[in-house]
Protein backbone atom coordinates (compact mmCIF):
# COMPACT_ATOMS: atom_id res chain seq x y z
CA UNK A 1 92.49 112.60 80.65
CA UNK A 2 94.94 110.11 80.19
CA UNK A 3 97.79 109.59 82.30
CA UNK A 4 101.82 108.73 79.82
CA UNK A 5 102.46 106.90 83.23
CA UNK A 6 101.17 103.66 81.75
CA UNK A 7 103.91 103.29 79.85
CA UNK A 8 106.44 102.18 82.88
CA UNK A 9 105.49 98.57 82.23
CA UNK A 10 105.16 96.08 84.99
CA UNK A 11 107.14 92.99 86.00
CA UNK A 12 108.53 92.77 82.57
CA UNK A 13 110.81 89.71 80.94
CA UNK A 14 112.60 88.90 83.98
CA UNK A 15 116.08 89.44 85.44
CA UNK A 16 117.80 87.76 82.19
CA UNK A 17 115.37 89.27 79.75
CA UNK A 18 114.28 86.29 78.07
CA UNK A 19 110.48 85.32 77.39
CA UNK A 20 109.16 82.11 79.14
CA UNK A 21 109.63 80.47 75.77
CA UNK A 22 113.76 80.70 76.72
CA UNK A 23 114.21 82.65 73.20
CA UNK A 24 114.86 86.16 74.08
CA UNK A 25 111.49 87.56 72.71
CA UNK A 26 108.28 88.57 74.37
CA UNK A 27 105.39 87.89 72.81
CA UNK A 28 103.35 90.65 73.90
CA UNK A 29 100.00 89.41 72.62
CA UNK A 30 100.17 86.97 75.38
CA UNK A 31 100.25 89.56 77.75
CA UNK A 32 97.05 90.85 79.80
CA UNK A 33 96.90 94.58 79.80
CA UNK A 34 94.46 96.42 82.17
CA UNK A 35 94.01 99.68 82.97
CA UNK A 36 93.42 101.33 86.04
CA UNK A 37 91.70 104.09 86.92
CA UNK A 38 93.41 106.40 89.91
CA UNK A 39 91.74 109.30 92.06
CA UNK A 40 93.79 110.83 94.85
CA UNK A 41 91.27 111.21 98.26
CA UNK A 42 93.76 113.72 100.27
CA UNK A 43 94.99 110.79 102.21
CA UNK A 44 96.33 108.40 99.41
CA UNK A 45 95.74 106.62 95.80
CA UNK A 46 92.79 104.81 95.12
CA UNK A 47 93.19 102.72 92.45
CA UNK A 48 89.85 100.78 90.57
CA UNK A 49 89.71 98.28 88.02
CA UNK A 50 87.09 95.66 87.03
CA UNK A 51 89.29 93.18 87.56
CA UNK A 52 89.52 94.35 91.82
CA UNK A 53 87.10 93.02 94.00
CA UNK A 54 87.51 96.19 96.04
CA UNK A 55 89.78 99.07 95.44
CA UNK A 56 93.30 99.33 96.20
CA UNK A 57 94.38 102.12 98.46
CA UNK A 58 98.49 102.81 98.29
CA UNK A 59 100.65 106.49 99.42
CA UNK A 60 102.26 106.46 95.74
CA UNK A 61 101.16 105.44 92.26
CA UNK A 62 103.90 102.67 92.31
CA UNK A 63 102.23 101.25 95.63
CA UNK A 64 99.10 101.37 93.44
CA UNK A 65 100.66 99.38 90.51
CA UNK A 66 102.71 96.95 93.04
CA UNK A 67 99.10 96.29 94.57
CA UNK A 68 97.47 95.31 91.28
CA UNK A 69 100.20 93.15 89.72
CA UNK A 70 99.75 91.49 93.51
CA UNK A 71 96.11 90.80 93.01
CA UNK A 72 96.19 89.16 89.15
CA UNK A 73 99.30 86.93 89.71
CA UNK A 74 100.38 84.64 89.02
CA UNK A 75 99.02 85.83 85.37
CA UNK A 76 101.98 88.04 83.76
CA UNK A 77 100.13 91.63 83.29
CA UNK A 78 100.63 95.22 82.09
CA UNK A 79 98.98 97.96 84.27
CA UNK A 80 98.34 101.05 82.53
CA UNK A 81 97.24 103.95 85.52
CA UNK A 82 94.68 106.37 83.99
CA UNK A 83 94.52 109.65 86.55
CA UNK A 84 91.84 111.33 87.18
CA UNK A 85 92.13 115.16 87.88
CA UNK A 86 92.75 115.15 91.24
CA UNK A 87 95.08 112.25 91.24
CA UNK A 88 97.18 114.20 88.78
CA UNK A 89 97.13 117.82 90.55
CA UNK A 90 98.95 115.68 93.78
CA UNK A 91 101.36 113.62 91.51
CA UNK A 92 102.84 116.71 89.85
CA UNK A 93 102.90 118.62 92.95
CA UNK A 94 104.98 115.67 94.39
CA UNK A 95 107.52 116.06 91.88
CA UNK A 96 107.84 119.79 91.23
CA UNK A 97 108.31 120.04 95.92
CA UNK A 98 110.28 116.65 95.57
CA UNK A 99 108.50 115.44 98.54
CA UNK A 100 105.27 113.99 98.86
CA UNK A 101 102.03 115.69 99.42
CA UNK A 102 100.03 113.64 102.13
CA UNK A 103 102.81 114.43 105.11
CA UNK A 104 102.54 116.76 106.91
CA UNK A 105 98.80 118.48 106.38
C-alpha cells in the first residue's frame, strides 16, 4: 500500500524560493527521489532504504524523513515514505487521539 505522505516534499527551493541556478525555477529532473519504506515496531518508525547503510529509527514519520535527508546530504533529495500496514494503523491512530501512540503503554 502506498502511503499520499510522499508528497510533503523535502528541503525544497530554499527560504527565497529560487533554484541554485538564481532563476526562480526548479528543475526537478535534477532532483534525487528515493523512497522509503516505513514499519512501525511498537516503540517507533523504522525507516529502510537502499540507499541506508542501516535503518533509521525516529518517534514520528517527520523524524524519519529529517533522518534520511541527514544521511544523503549534501545531495538535494525528495523522500517519498511508503507505510507498511502497521506503520499506517499507528499514524492514523495518532491523528484521530491527537496524541501520539508510543507514550504511555
Amino acid at each position: 500500500m502506498r502511503s499520499n505522505l510522499g508528497c510533503l516534499r523535502g528541503s525544497g527551493a530554499g527560504a527565497a524560493g529560487l533554484a541554485p541556478d538564481g532563476r526562480g525555477q526548479k528543475d526537478w529532473a535534477m532532483v534525487e527521489r528515493i523512497a522509503v519504506y516505513v514499519t512501525f515496531d511498537g516503540h517507533g518508525y523504522v525507516g529502510r532504504a537502499p540507499e541506508f547503510p542501516q535503518p533509521v529509527v525516529a518517534l514520528s514519520l517527520s523524524g524519519i524523513r529529517r533522518r534520511a535527508e541527514e544521511l544523503l546530504s549534501p545531495d538535494e533529495v525528495i523522500v517519498t515514505l511508503s507505510l507498511d500496514k502497521a506503520a499506517r494503523r499507528e499514524h492514523d491512530q495518532r491523528r484521530r487521539s491527537g496524541q501520539p501512540g508510543v507514550w504511555p503503554r
